[in-house]
PDB file of N, CA and C in Angstrom:
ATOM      1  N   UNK A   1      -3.655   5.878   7.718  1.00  0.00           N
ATOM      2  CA  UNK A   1      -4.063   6.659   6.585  1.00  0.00           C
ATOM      3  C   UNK A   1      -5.040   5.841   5.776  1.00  0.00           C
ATOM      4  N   UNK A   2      -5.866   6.226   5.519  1.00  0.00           N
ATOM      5  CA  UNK A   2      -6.995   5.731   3.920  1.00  0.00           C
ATOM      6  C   UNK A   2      -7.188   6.168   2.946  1.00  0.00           C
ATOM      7  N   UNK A   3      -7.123   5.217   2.062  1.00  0.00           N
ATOM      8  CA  UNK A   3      -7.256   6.051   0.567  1.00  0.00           C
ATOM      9  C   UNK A   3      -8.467   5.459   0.072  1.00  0.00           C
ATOM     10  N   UNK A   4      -9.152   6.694  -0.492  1.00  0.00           N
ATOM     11  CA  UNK A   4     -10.753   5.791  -1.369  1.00  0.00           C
ATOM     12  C   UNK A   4     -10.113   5.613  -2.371  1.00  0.00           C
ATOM     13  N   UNK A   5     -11.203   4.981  -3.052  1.00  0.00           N
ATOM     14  CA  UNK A   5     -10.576   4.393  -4.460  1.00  0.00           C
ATOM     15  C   UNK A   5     -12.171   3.953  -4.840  1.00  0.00           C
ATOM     16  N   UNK A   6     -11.972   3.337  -6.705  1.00  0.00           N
ATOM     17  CA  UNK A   6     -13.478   3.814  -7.282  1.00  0.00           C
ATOM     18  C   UNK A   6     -13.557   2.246  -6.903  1.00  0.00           C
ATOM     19  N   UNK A   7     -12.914   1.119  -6.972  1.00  0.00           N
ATOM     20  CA  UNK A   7     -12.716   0.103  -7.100  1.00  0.00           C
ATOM     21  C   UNK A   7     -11.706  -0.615  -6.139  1.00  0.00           C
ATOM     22  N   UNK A   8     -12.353  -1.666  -4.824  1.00  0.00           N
ATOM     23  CA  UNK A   8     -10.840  -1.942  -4.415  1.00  0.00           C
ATOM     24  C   UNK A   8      -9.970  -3.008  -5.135  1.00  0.00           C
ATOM     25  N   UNK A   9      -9.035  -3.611  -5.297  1.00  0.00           N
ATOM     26  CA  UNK A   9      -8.226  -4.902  -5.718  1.00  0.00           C
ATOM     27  C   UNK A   9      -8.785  -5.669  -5.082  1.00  0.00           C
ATOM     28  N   UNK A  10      -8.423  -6.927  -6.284  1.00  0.00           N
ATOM     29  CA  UNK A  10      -8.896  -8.480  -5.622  1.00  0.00           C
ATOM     30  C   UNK A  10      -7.753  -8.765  -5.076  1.00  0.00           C
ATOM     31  N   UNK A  11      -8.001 -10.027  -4.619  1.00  0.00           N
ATOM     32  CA  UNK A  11      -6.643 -10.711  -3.626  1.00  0.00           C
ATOM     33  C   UNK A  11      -6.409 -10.303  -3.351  1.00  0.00           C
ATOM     34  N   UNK A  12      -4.770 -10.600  -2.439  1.00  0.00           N
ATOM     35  CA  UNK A  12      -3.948  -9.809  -1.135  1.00  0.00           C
ATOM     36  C   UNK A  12      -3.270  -8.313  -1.302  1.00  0.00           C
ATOM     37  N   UNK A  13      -4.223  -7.935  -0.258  1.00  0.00           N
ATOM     38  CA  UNK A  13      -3.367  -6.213  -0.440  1.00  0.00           C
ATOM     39  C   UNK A  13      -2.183  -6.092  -0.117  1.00  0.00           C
ATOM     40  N   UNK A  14      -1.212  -6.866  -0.288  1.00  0.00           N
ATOM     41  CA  UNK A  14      -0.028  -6.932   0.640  1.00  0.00           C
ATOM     42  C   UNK A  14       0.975  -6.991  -0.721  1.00  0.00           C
ATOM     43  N   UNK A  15       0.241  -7.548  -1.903  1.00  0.00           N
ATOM     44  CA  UNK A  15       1.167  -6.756  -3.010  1.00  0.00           C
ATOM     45  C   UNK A  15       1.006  -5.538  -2.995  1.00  0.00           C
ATOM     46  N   UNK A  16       0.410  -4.597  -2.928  1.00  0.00           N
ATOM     47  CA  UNK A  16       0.214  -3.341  -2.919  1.00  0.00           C
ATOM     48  C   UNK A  16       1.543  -3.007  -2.666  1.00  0.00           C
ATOM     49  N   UNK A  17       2.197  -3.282  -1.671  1.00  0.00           N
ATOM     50  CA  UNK A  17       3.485  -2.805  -0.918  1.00  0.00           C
ATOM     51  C   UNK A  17       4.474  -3.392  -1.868  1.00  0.00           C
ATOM     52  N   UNK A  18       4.327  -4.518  -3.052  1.00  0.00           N
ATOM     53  CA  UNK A  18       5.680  -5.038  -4.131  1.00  0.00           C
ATOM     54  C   UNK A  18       6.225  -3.515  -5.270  1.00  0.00           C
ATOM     55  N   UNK A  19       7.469  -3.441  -5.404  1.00  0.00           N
ATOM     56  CA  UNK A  19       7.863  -2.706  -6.271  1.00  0.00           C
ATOM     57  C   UNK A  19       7.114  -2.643  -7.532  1.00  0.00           C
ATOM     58  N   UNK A  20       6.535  -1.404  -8.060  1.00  0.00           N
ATOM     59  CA  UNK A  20       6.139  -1.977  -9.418  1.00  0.00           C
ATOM     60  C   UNK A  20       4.391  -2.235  -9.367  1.00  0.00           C
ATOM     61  N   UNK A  21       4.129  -2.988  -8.465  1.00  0.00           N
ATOM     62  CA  UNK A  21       2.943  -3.159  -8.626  1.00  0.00           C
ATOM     63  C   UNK A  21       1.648  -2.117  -8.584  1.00  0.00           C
ATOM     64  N   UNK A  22       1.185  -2.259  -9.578  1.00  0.00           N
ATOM     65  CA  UNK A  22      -0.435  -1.831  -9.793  1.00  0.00           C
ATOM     66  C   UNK A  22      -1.865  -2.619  -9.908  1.00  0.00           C
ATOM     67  N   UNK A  23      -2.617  -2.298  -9.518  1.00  0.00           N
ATOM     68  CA  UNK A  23      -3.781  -2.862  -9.450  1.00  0.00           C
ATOM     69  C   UNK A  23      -4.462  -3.160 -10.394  1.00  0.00           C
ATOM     70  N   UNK A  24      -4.323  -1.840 -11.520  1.00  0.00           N
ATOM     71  CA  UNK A  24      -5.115  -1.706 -12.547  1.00  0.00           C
ATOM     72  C   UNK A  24      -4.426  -2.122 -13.329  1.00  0.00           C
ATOM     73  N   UNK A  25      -5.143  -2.654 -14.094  1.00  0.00           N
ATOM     74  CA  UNK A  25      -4.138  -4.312 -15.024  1.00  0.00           C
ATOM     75  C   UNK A  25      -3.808  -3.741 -16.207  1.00  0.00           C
ATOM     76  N   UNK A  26      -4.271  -2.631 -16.973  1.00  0.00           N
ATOM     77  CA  UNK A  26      -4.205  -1.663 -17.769  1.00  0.00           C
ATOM     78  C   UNK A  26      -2.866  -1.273 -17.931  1.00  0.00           C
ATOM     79  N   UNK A  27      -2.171  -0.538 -16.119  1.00  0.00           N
ATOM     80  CA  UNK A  27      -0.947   0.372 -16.691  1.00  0.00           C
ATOM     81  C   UNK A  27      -0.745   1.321 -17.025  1.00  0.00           C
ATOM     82  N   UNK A  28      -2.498   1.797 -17.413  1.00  0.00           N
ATOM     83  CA  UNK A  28      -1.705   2.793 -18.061  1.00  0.00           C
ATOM     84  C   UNK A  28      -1.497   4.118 -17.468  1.00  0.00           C
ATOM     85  N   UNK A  29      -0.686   5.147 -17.676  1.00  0.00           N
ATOM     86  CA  UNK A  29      -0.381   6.174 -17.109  1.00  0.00           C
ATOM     87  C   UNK A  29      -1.322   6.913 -16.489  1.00  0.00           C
ATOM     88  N   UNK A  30      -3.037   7.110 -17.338  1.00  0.00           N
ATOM     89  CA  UNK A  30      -3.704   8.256 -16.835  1.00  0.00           C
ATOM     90  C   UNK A  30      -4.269   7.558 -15.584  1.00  0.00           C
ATOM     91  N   UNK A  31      -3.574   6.472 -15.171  1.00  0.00           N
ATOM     92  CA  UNK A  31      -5.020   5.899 -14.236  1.00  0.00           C
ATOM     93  C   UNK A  31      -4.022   5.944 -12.704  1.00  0.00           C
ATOM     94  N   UNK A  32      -3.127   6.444 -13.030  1.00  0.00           N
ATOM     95  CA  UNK A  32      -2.218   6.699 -11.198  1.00  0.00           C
ATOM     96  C   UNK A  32      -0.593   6.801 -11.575  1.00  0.00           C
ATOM     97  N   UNK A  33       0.090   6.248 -10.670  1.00  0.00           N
ATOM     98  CA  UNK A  33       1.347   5.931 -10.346  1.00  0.00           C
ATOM     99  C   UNK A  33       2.193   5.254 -10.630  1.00  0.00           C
ATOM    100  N   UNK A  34       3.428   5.272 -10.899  1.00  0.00           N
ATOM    101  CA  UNK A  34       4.640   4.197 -11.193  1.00  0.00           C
ATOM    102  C   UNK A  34       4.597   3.139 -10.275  1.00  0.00           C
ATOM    103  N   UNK A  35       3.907   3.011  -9.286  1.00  0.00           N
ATOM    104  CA  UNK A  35       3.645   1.920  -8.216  1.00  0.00           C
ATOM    105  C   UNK A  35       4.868   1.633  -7.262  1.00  0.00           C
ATOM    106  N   UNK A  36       5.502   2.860  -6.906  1.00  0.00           N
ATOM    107  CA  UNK A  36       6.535   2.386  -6.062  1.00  0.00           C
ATOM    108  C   UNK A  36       6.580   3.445  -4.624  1.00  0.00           C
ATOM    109  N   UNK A  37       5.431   4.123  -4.615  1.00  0.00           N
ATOM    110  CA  UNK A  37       5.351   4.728  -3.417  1.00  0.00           C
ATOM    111  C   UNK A  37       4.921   3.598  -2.125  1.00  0.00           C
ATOM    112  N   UNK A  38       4.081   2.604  -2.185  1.00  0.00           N
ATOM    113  CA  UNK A  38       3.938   1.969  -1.005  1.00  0.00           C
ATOM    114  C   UNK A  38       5.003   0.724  -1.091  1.00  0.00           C
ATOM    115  N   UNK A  39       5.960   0.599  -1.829  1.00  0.00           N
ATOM    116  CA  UNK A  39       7.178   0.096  -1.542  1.00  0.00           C
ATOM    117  C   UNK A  39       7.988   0.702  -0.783  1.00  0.00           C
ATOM    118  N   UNK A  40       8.134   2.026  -1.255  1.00  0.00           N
ATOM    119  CA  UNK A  40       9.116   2.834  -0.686  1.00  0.00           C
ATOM    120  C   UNK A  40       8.641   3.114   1.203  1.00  0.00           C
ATOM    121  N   UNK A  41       7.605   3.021   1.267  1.00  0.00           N
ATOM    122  CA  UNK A  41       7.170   3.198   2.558  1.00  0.00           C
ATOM    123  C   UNK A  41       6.947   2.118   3.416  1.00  0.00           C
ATOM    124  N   UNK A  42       6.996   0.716   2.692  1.00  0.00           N
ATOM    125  CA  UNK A  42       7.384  -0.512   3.353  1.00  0.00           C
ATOM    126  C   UNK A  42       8.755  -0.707   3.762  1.00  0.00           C
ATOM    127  N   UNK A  43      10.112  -0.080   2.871  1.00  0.00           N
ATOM    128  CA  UNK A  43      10.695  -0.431   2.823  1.00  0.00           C
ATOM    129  C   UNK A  43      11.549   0.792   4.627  1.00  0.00           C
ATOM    130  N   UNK A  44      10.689   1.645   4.498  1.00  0.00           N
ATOM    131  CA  UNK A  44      10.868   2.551   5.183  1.00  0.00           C
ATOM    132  C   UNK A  44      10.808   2.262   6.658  1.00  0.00           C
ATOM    133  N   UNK A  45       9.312   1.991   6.887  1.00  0.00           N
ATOM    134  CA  UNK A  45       9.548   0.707   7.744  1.00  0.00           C
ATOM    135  C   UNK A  45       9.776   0.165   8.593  1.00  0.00           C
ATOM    136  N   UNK A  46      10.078  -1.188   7.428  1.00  0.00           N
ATOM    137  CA  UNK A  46      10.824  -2.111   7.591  1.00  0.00           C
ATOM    138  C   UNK A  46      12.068  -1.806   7.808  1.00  0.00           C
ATOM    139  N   UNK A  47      12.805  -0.670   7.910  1.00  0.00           N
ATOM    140  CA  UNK A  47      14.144  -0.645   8.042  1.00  0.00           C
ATOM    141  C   UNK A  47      13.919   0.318   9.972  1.00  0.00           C
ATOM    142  N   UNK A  48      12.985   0.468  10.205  1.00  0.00           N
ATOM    143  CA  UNK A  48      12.652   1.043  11.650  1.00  0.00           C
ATOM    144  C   UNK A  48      12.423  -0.042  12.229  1.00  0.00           C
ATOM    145  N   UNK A  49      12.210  -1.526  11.838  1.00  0.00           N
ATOM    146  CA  UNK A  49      11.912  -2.576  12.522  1.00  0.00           C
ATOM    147  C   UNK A  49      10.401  -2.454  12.501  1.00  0.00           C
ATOM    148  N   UNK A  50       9.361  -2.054  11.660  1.00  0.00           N
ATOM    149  CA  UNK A  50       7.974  -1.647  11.881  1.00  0.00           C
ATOM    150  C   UNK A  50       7.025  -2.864  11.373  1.00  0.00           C
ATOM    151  N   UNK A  51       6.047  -2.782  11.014  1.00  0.00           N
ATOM    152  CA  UNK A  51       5.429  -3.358  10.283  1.00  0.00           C
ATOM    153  C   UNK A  51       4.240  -2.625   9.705  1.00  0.00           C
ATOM    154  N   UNK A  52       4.100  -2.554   8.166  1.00  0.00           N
ATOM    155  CA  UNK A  52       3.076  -2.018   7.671  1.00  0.00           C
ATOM    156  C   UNK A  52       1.858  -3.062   7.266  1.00  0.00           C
ATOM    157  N   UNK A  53       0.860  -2.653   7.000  1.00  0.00           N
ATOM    158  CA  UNK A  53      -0.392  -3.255   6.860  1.00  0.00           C
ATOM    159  C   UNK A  53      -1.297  -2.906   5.496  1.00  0.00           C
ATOM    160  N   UNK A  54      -2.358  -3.292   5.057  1.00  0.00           N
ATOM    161  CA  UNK A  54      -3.332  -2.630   4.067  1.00  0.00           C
ATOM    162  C   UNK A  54      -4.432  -3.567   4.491  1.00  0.00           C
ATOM    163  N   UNK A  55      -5.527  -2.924   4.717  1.00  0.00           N
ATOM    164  CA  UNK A  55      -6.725  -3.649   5.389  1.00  0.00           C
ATOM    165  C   UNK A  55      -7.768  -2.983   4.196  1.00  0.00           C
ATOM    166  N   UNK A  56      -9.197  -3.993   3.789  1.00  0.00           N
ATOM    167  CA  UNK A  56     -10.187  -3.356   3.169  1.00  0.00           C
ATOM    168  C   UNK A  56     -10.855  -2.129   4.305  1.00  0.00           C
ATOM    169  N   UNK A  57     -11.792  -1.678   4.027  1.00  0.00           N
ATOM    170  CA  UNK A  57     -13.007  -0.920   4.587  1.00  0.00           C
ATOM    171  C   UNK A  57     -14.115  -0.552   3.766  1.00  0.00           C
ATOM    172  N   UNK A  58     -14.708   0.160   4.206  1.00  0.00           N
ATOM    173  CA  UNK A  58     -16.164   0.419   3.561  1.00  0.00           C
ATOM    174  C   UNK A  58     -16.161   1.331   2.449  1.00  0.00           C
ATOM    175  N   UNK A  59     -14.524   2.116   2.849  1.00  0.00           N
ATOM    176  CA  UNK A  59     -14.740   3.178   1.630  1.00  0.00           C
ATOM    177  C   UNK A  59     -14.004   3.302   0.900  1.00  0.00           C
ATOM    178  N   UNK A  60     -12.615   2.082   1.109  1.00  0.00           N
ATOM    179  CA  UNK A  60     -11.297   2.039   0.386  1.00  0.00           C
ATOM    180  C   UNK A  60     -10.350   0.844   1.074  1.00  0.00           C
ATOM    181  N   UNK A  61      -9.557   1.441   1.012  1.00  0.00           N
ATOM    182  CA  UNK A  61      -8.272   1.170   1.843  1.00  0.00           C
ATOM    183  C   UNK A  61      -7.874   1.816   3.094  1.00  0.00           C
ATOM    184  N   UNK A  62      -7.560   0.875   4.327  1.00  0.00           N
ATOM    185  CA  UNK A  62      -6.922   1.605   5.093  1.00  0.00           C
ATOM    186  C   UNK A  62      -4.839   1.106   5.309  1.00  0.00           C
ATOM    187  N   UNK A  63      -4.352   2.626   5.101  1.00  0.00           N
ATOM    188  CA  UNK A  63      -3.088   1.805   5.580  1.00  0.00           C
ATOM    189  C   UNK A  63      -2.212   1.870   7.070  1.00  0.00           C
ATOM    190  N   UNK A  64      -2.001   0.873   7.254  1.00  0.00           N
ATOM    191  CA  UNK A  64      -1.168   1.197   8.949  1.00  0.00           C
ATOM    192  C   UNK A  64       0.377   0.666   8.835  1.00  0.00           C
ATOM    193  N   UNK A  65       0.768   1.780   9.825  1.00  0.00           N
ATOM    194  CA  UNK A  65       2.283   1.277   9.871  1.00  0.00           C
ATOM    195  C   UNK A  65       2.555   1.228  11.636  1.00  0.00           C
ATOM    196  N   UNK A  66       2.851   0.493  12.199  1.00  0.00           N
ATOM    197  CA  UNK A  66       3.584   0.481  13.735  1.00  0.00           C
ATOM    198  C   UNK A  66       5.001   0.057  13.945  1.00  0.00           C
ATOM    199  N   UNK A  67       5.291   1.184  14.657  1.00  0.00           N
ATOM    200  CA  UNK A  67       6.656   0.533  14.949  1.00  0.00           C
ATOM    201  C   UNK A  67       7.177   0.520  16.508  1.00  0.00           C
ATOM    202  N   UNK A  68       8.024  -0.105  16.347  1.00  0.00           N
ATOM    203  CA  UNK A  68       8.092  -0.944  17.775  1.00  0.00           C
ATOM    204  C   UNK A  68       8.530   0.245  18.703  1.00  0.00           C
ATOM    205  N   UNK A  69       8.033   0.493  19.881  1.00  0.00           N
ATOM    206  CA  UNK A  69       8.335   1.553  21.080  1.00  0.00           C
ATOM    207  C   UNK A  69      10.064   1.932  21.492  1.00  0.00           C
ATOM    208  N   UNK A  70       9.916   2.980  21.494  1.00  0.00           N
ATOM    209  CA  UNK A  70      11.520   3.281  21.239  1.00  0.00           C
ATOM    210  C   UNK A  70      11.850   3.235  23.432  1.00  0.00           C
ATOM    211  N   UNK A  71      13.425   2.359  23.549  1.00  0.00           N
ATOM    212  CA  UNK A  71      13.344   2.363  24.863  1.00  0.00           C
ATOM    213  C   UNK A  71      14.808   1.964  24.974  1.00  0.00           C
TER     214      UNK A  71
END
């Protein structure tokens, strides 16, 4: 999945996935989310044995999740 965005984050996108966390240093409400949807989907997961990802790109964010082959 990818999400654009007007602006990407500095440093590691891999907080992205911490409880709580937002990008925009602000906070404040009109600018998104309580910041716990890409927790909740790490945590999601991570409980399938998966591993999720957040990579830059040209037009945002891309996010990946794989999980291990069912057998």
């Amino acid at each position: 999945m990818q999400n654009t965005c007007d602006t990407l984050p500095e440093g590691d996108l891999n907080r992205l996935f911490d409880r709580f966390y937002r990008a925009d240093a602000s906070r404040a409400r009109e600018s998104g989310g309580y910041g716990i949807g890409l927790s909740v989907a790490a945590a999601i997961v991570k409980a399938h044995k998966g591993k999720i990802t957040a990579e830059r790109t040209q037009d945002g964010i891309c996010f990946k999740a794989v999980f291990p082959a069912k057998g």
